[in-house]
Protein backbone atom coordinates (compact mmCIF):
# COMPACT_ATOMS: atom_id res chain seq x y z
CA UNK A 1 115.12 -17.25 178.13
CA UNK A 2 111.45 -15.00 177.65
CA UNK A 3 111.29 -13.11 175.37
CA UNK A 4 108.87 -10.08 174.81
CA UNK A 5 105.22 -10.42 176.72
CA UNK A 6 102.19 -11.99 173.84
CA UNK A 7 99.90 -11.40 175.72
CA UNK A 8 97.74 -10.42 179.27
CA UNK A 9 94.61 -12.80 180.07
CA UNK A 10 91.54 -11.52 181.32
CA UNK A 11 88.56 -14.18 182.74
CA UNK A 12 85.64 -12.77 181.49
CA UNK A 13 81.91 -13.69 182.80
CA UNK A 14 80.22 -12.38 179.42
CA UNK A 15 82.88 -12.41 176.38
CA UNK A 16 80.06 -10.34 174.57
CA UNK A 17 80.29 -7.55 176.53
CA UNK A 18 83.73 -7.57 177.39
CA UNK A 19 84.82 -7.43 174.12
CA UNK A 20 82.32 -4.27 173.70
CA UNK A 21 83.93 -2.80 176.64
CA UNK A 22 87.42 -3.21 174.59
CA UNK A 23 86.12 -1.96 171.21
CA UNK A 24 83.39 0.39 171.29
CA UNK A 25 84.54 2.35 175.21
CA UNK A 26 88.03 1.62 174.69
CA UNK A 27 88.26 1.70 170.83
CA UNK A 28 90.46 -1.50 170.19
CA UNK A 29 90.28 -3.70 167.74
CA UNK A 30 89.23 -7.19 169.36
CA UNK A 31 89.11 -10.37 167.13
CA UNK A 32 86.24 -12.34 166.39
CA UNK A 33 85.51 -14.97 169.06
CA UNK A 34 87.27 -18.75 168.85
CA UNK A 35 86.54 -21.76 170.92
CA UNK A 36 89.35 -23.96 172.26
CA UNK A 37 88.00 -26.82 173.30
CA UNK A 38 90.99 -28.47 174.43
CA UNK A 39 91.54 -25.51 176.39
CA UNK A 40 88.33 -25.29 177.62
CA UNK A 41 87.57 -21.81 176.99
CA UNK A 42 86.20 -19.00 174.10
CA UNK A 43 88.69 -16.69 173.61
CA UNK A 44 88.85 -12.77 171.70
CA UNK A 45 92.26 -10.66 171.42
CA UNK A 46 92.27 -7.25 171.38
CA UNK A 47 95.16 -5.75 169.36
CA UNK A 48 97.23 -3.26 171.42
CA UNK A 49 100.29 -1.33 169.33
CA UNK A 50 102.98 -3.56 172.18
CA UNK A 51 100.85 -6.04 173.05
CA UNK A 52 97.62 -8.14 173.07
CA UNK A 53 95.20 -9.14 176.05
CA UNK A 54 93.20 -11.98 175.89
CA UNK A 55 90.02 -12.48 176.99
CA UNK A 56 88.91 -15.73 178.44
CA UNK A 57 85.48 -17.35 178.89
CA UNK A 58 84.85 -20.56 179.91
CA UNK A 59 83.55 -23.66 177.75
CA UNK A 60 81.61 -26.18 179.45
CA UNK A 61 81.18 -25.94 183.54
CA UNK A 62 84.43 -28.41 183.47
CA UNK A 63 87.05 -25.42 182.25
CA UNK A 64 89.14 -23.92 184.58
CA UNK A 65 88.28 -20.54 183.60
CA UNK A 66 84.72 -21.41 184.80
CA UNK A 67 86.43 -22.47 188.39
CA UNK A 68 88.07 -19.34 188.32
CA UNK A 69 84.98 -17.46 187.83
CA UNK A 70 83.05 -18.85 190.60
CA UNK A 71 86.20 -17.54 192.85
CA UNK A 72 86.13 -14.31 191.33
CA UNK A 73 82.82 -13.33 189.89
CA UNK A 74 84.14 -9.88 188.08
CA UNK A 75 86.53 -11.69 186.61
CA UNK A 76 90.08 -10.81 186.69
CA UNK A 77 93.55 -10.76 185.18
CA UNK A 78 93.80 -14.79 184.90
CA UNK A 79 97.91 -15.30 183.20
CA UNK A 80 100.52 -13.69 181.23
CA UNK A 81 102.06 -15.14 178.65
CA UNK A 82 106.13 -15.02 177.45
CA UNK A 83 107.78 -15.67 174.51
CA UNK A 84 110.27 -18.11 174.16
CA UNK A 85 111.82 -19.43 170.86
CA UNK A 86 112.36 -22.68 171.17
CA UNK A 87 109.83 -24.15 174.21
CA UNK A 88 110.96 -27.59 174.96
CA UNK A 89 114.44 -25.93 175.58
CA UNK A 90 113.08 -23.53 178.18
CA UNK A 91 111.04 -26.53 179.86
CA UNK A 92 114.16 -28.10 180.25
CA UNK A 93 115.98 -25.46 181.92
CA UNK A 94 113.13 -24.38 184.05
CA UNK A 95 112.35 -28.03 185.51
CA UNK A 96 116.24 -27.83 185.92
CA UNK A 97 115.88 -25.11 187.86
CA UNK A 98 113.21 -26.41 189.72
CA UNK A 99 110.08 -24.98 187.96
CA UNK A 100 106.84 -26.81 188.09
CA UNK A 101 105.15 -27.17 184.36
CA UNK A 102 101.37 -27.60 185.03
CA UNK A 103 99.95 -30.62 183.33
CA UNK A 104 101.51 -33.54 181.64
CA UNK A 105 104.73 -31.53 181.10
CA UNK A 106 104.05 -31.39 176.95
CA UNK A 107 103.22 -28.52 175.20
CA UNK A 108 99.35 -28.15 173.83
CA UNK A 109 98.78 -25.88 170.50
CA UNK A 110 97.66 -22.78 172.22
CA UNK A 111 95.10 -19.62 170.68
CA UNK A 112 97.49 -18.85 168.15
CA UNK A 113 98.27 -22.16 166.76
CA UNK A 114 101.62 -22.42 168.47
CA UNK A 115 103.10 -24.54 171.37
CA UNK A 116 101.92 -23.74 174.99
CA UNK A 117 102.76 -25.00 178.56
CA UNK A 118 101.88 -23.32 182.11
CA UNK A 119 104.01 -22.36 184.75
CA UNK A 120 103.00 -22.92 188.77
CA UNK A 121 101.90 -19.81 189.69
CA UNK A 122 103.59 -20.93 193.17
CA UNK A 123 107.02 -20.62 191.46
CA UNK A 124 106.39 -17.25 189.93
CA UNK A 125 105.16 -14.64 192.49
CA UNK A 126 101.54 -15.91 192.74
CA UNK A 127 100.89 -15.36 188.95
CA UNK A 128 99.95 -18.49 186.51
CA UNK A 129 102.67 -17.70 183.53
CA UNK A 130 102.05 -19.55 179.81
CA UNK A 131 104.77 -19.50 178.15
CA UNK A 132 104.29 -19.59 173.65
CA UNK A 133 106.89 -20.40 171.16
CA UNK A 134 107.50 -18.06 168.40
């Protein structure tokens, strides 16, 4: 059903300088910032040759990246996300199989202007998983 890993997310409690961090210690090329509002968060990728890893930083004291923050106050690796081609399909299967899709159940248009949903992190090893049609 997944497909290849998008992306790694990263709550950040200053986007600014975590995205220096990523470009001018690491050298990385790291996107200009975009708020999601219906995400609640600001958000910056940083382009890695396999991958991408998304940094997240909180919109408004009602996002959930701001509720993770005051839990971890470093920050910290927040969700990865999967691919899957065809997303309703692999809701389907995984409430089949007894997978708990956070929220209503219907994908939102995620960072990249495709469909998202989240996975229970409770049914995947302790890690939140988003999964992003392609």
């Amino acid at each position: 059903m997944i497909g290849r890993l998008n992306h790694v997310a990263i709550a950040v409690p200053d986007l600014a300088t975590a995205s220096n961090t990523y470009s001018s210690t690491l050298g990385a090329k790291v996107s200009e910032p975009e708020d999601l509002p219906e995400h609640g968060v600001s958000v910056v990728f940083v382009e890695l040759p396999n991958t991408k890893i998304e940094l997240l930083h909180p919109l408004g004291d009602n996002s959930p990246i701001a509720k993770y923050l005051d839990k971890n106050t470093s920050g910290g690796m927040h969700h990865v996300c999967y691919e899957v081609e065809d997303i309703l399909a692999a809701r389907d299967q995984l409430v089949a199989d007894g997978a708990k899709i956070l929220g209503d159940g219907e994908p939102k248009i995620g960072a990249h202007g495709k469909p998202v949903l989240f996975l229970s992190p409770k049914d995947f090893c302790g890690t939140l998983v988003e999964i992003e049609q392609v």
